[in-house]
Structures are given as C-alpha cells and as structure tokens.
N, C-alpha and C. Protein backbone atom coordinates (compact mmCIF):
# COMPACT_ATOMS: atom_id res chain seq x y z
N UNK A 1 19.50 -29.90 -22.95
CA UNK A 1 18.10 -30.02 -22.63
C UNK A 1 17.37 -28.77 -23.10
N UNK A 2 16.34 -28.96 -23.58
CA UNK A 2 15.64 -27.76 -24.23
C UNK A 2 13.96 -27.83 -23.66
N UNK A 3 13.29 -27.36 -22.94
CA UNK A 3 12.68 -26.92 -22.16
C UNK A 3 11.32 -26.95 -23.33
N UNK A 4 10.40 -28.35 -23.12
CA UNK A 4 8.74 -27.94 -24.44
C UNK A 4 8.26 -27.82 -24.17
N UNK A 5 7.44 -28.57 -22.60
CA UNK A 5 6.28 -28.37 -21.88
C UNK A 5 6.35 -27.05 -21.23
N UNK A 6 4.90 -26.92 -22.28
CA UNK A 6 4.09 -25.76 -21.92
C UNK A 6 3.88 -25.47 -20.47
N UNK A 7 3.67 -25.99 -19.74
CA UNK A 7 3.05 -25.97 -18.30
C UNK A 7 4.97 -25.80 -17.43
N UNK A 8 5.69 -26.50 -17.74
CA UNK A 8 6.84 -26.25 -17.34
C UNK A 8 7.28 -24.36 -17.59
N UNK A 9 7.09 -23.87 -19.08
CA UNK A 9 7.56 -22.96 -19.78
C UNK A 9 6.89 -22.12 -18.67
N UNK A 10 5.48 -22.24 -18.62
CA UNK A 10 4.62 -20.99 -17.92
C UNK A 10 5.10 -20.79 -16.57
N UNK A 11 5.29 -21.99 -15.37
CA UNK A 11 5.75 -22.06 -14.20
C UNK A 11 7.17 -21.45 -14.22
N UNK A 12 8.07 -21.43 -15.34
CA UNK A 12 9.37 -21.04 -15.36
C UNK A 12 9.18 -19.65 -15.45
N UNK A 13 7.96 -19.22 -16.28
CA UNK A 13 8.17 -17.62 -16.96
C UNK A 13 7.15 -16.88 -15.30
N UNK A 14 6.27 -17.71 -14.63
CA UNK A 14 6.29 -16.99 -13.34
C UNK A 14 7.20 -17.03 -12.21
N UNK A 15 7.59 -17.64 -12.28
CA UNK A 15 9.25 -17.54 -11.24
C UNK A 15 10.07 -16.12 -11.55
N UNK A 16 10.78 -16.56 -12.93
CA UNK A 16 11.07 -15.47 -13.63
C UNK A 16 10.67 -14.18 -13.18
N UNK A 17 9.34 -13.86 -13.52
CA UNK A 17 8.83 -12.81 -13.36
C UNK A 17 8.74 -12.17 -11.44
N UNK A 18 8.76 -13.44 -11.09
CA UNK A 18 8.55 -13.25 -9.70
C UNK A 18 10.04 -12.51 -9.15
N UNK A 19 11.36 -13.33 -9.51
CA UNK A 19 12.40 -12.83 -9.02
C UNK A 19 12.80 -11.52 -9.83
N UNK A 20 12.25 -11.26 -10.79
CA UNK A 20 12.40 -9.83 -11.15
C UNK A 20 12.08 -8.62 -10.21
N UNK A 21 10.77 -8.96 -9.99
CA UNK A 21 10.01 -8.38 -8.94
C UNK A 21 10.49 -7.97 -7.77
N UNK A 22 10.93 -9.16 -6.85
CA UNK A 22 11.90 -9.23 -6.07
C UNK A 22 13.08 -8.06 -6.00
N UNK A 23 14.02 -8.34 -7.30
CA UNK A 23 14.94 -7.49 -7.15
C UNK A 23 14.73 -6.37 -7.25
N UNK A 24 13.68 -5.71 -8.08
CA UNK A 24 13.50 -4.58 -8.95
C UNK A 24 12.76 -4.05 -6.88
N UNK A 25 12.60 -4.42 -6.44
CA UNK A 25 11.73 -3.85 -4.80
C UNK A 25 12.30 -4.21 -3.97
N UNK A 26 13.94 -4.75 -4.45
CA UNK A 26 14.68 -4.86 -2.95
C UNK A 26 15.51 -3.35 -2.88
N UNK A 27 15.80 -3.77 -1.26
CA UNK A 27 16.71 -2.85 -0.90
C UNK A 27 18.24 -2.83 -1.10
N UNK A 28 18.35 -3.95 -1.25
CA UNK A 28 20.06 -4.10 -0.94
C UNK A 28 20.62 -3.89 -2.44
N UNK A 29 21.92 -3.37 -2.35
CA UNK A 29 22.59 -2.55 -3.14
C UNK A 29 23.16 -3.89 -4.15
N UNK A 30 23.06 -4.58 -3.94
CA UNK A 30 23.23 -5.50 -4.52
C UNK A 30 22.59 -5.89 -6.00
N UNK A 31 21.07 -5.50 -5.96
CA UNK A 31 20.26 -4.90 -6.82
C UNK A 31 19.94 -3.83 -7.66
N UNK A 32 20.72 -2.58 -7.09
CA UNK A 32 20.52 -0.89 -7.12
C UNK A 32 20.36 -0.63 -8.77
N UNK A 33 21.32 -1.69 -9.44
CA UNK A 33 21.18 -1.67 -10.80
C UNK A 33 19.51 -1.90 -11.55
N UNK A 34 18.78 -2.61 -11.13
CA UNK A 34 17.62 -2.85 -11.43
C UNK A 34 16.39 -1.94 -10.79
N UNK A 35 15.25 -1.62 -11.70
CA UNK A 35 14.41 -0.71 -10.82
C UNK A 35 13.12 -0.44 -11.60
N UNK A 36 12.15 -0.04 -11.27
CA UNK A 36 11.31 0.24 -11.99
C UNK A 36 11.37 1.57 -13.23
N UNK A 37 12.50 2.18 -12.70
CA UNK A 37 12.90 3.11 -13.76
C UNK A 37 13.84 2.69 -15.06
N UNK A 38 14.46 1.02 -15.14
CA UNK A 38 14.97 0.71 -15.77
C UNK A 38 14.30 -0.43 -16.52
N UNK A 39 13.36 0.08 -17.20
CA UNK A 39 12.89 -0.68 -18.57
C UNK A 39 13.83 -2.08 -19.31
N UNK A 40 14.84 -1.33 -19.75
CA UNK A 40 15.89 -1.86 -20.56
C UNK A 40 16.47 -2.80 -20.24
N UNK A 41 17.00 -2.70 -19.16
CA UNK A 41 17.66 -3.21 -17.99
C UNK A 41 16.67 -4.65 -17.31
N UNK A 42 15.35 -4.40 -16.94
CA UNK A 42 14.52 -5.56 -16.82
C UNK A 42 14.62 -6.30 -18.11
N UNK A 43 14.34 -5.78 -19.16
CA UNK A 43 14.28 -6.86 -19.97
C UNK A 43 15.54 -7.77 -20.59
N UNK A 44 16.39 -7.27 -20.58
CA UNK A 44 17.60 -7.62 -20.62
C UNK A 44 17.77 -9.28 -19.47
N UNK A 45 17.33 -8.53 -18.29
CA UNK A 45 17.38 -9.64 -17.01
C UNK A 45 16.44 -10.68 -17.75
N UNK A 46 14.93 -10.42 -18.26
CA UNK A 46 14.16 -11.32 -18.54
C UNK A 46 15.29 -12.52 -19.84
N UNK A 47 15.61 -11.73 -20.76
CA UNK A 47 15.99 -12.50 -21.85
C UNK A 47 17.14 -13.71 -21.13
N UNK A 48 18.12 -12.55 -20.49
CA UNK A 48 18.82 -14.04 -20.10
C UNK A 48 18.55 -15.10 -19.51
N UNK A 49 17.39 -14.65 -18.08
CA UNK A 49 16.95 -15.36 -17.19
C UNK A 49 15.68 -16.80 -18.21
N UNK A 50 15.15 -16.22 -19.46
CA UNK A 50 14.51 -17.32 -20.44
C UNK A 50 15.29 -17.90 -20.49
N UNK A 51 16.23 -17.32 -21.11
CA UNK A 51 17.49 -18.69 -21.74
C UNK A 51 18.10 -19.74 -20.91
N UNK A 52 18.18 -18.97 -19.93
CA UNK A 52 18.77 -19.99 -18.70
C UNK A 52 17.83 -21.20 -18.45
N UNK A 53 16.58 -20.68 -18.42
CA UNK A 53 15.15 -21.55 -18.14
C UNK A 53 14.90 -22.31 -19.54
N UNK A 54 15.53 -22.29 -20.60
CA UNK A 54 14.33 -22.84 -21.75
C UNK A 54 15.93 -24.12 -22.29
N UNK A 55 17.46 -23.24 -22.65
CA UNK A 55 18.70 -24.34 -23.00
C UNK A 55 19.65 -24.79 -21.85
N UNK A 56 19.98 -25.83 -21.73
CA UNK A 56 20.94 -26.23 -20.55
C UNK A 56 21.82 -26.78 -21.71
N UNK A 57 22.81 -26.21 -20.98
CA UNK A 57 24.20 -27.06 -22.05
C UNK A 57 24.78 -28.24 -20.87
N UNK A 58 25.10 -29.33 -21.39
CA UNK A 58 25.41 -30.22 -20.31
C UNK A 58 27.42 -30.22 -20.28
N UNK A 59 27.72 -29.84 -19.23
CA UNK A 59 29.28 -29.62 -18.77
C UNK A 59 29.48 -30.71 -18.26
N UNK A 60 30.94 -31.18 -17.84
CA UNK A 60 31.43 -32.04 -16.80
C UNK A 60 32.86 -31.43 -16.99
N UNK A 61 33.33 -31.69 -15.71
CA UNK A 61 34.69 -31.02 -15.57
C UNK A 61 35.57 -32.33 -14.98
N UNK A 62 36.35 -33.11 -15.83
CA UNK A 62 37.03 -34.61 -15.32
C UNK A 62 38.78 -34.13 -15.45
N UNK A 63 39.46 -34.86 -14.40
CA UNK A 63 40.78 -34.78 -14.96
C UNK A 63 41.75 -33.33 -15.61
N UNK A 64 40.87 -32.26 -15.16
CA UNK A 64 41.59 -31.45 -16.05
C UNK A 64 41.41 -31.51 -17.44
N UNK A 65 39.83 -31.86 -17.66
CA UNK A 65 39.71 -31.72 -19.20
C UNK A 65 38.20 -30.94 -18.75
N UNK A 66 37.51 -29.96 -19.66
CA UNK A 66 36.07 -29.66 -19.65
C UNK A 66 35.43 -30.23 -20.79
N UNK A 67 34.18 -31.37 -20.42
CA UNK A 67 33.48 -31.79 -21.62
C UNK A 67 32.34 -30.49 -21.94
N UNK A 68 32.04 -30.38 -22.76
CA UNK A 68 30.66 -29.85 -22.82
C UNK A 68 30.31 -30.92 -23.87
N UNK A 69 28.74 -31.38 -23.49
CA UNK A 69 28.26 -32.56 -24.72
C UNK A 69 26.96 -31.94 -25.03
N UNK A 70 25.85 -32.45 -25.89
CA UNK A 70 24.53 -31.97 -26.03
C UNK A 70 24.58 -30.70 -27.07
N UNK A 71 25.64 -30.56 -28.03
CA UNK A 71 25.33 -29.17 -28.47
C UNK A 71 25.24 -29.43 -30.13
N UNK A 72 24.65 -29.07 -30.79
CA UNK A 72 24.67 -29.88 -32.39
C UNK A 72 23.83 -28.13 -32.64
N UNK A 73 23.64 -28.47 -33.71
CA UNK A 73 23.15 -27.07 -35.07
C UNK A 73 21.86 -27.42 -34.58
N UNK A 74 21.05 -28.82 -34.57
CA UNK A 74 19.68 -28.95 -34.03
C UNK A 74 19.25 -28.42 -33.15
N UNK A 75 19.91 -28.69 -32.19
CA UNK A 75 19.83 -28.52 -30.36
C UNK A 75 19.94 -26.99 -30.34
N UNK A 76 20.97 -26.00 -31.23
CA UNK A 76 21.72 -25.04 -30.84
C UNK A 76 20.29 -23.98 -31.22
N UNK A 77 19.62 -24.47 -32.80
CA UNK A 77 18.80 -24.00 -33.26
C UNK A 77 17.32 -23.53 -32.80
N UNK A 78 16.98 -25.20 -31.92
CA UNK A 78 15.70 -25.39 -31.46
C UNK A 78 15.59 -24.60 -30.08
N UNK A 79 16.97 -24.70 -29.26
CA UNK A 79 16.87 -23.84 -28.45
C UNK A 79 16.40 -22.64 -28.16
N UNK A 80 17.20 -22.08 -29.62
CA UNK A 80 17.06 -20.34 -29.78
C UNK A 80 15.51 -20.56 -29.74
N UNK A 81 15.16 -21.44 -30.53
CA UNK A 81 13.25 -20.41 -30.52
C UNK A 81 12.41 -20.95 -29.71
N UNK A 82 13.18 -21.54 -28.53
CA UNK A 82 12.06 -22.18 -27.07
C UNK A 82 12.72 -21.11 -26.41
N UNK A 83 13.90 -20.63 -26.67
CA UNK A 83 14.28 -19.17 -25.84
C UNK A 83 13.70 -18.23 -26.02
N UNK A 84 12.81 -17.93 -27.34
CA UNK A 84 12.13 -17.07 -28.29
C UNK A 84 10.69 -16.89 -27.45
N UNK A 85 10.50 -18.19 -27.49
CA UNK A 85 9.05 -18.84 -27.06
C UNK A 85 9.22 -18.39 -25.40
N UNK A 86 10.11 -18.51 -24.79
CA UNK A 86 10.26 -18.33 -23.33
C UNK A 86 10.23 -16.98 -23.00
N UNK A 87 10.76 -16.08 -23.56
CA UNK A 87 10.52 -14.78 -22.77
C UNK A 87 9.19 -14.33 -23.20
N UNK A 88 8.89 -14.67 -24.57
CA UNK A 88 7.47 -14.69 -24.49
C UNK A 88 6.83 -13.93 -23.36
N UNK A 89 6.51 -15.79 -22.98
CA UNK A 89 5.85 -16.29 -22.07
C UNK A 89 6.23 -15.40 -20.48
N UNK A 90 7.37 -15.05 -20.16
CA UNK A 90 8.09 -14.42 -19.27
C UNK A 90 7.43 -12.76 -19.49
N UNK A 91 7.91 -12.25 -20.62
CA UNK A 91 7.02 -11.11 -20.76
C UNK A 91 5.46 -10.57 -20.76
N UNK A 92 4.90 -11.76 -21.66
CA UNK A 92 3.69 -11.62 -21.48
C UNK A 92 3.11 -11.90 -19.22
N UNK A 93 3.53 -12.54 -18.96
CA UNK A 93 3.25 -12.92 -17.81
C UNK A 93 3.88 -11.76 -16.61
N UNK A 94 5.18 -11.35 -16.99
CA UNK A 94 5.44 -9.81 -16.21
C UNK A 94 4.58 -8.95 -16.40
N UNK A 95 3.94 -8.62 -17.74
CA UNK A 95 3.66 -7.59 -18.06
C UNK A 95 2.06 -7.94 -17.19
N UNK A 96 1.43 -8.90 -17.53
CA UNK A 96 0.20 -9.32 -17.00
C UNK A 96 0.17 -8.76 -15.22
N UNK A 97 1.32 -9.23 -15.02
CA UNK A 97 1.25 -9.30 -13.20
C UNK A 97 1.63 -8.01 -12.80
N UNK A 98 2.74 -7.46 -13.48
CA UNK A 98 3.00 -6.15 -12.97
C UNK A 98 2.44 -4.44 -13.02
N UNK A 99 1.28 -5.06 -14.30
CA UNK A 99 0.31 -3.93 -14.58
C UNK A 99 -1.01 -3.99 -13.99
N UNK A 100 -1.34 -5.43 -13.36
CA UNK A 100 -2.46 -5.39 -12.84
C UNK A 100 -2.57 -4.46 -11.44
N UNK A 101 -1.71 -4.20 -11.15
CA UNK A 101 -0.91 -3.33 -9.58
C UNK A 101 -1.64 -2.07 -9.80
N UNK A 102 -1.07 -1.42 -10.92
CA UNK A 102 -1.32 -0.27 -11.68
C UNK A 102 -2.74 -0.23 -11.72
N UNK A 103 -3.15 -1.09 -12.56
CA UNK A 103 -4.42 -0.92 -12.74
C UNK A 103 -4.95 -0.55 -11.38
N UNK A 104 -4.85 -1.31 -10.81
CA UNK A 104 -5.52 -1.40 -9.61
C UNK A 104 -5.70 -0.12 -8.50
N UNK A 105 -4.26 0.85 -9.03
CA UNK A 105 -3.58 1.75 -8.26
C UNK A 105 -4.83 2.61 -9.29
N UNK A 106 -5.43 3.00 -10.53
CA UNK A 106 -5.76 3.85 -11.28
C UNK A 106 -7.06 3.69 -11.18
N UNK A 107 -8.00 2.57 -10.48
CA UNK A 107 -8.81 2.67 -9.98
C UNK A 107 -9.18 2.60 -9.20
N UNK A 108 -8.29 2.93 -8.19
CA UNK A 108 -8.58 3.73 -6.87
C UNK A 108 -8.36 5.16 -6.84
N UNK A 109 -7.58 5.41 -7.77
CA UNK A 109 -7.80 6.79 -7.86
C UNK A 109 -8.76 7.64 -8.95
N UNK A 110 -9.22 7.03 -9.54
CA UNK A 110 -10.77 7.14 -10.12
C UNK A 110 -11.74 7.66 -8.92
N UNK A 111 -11.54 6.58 -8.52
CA UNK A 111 -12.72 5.96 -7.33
C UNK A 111 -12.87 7.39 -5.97
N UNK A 112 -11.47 7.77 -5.99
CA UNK A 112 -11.60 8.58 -5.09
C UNK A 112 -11.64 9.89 -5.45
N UNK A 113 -11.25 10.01 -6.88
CA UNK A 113 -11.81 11.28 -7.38
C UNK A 113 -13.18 11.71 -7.14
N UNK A 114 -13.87 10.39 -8.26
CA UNK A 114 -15.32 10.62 -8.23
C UNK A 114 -15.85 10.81 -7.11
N UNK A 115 -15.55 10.25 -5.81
CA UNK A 115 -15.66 10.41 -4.33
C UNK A 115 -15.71 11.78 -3.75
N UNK A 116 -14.98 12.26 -4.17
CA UNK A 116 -14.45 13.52 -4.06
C UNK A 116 -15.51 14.60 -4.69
N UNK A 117 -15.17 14.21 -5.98
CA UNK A 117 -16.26 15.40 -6.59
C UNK A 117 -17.95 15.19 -6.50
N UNK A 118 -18.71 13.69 -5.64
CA UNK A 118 -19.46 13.91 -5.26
C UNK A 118 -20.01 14.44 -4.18
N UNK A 119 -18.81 15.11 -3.21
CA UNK A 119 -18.99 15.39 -1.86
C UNK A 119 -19.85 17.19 -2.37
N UNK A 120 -20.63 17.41 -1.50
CA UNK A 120 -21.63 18.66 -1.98
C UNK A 120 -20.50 19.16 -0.68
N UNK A 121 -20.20 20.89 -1.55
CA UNK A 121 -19.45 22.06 -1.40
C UNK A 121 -20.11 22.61 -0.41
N UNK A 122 -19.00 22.75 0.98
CA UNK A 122 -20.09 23.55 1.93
C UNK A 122 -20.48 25.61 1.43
N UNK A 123 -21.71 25.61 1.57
CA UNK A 123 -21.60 27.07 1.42
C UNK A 123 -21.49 27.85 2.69
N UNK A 124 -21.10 29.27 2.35
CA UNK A 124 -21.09 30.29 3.28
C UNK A 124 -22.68 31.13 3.41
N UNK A 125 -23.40 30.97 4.09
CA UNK A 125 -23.78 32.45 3.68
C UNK A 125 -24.01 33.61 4.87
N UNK A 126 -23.92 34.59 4.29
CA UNK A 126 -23.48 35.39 5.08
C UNK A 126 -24.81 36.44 6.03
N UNK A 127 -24.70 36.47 6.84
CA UNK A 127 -26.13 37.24 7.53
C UNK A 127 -25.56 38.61 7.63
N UNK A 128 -26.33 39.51 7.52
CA UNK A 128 -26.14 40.71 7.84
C UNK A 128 -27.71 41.52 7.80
C-alpha cells in the first residue's frame, strides 16, 4: 500500500510531528535518546516514521512459511518518492509547529525588552 491522498499524507505528517514532540519533552528514559539538542537524531526519527506512514509491505506468517506479497520495482519505486513526498510534508509541518513556539517565545521577549527600556529611570537628586 502506498499512501496518495494528500489529506491522508498531511494528517499522517501531523501525528508524526506530534509524537516527535511528545518524545523529544518526555521524561522517561525511554526517550533520553531524543531531545531538542539532537537535530540529527529527530530527523532520522522523522524519515523512518514517513516511511512507515507513506509504504506498507503486506506480510502473513502461515504454517511456518513468511509470505511477503505487494512488492514489484513499481510499488518498490513509487513508494520511495511518496516516502520522499512524506517527510516533506512531516518536515515542513514540524518545522511549521515547532518554530511557531519560538517565535512566539522571541516576541515576548522583544515585547518585554521594549517594556523595559520604556520604563523612565528613577533619578537621584541630591539636596544639600
């Protein structure tokens, strides 16, 4: 199965992005590998986590034999670039959600600068 609808792709690439999120801000050690200090490492998670979302290889396990069926040069091909097409969509959509934070964090601290430097300086002055 190879994953076309658009509207499917996008709902897949915010999930995606969502359980990134998730891990990259959990606590449990289970995660410890993932983090906001690991760039590389997220994206890595993204690519596989597309692929998982965009090719399904179809298995069955009978009798002590494993089928795998569904796999041809077509299928194997078209996959790769709805996998292509999927982190995309996964990246563009992390990057969208997880910088708007930021943003958000950089104008508040604008905000409270300028705040700041409009406050008038108390003076001293001195009687004598």
């Amino acid at each position: 199965m190879v994953t076309t609808d658009t509207g499917s792709s996008l709902a897949a690439a915010a999930v995606i992005s969502y359980l990134i999120q998730m891990m990259k801000n959990s606590r449990l050690p289970l995660f410890a590998w993932i983090s906001q200090e690991t760039p590389r490492v997220t994206r890595a998670v993204a690519v596989v986590l597309s692929g998982v979302a965009t090719v399904g290889i179809h298995a069955t396990f009978s009798n002590g034999t494993l089928i795998v069926s569904g796999l041809s040069a077509t299928v194997i091909l078209m996959g790769l670039w709805h996998w292509g097409v999927q982190f995309a969509y996964t990246h563009g959509w992390f990057k969208a959600t997880s910088q708007s934070g930021e943003l958000l964090d950089l104008v508040k601290q604008l905000l409270q600068s300028q705040s700041l430097a409009a406050k008038p300086v108390p003076t001293v002055v001195a009687k004598g």
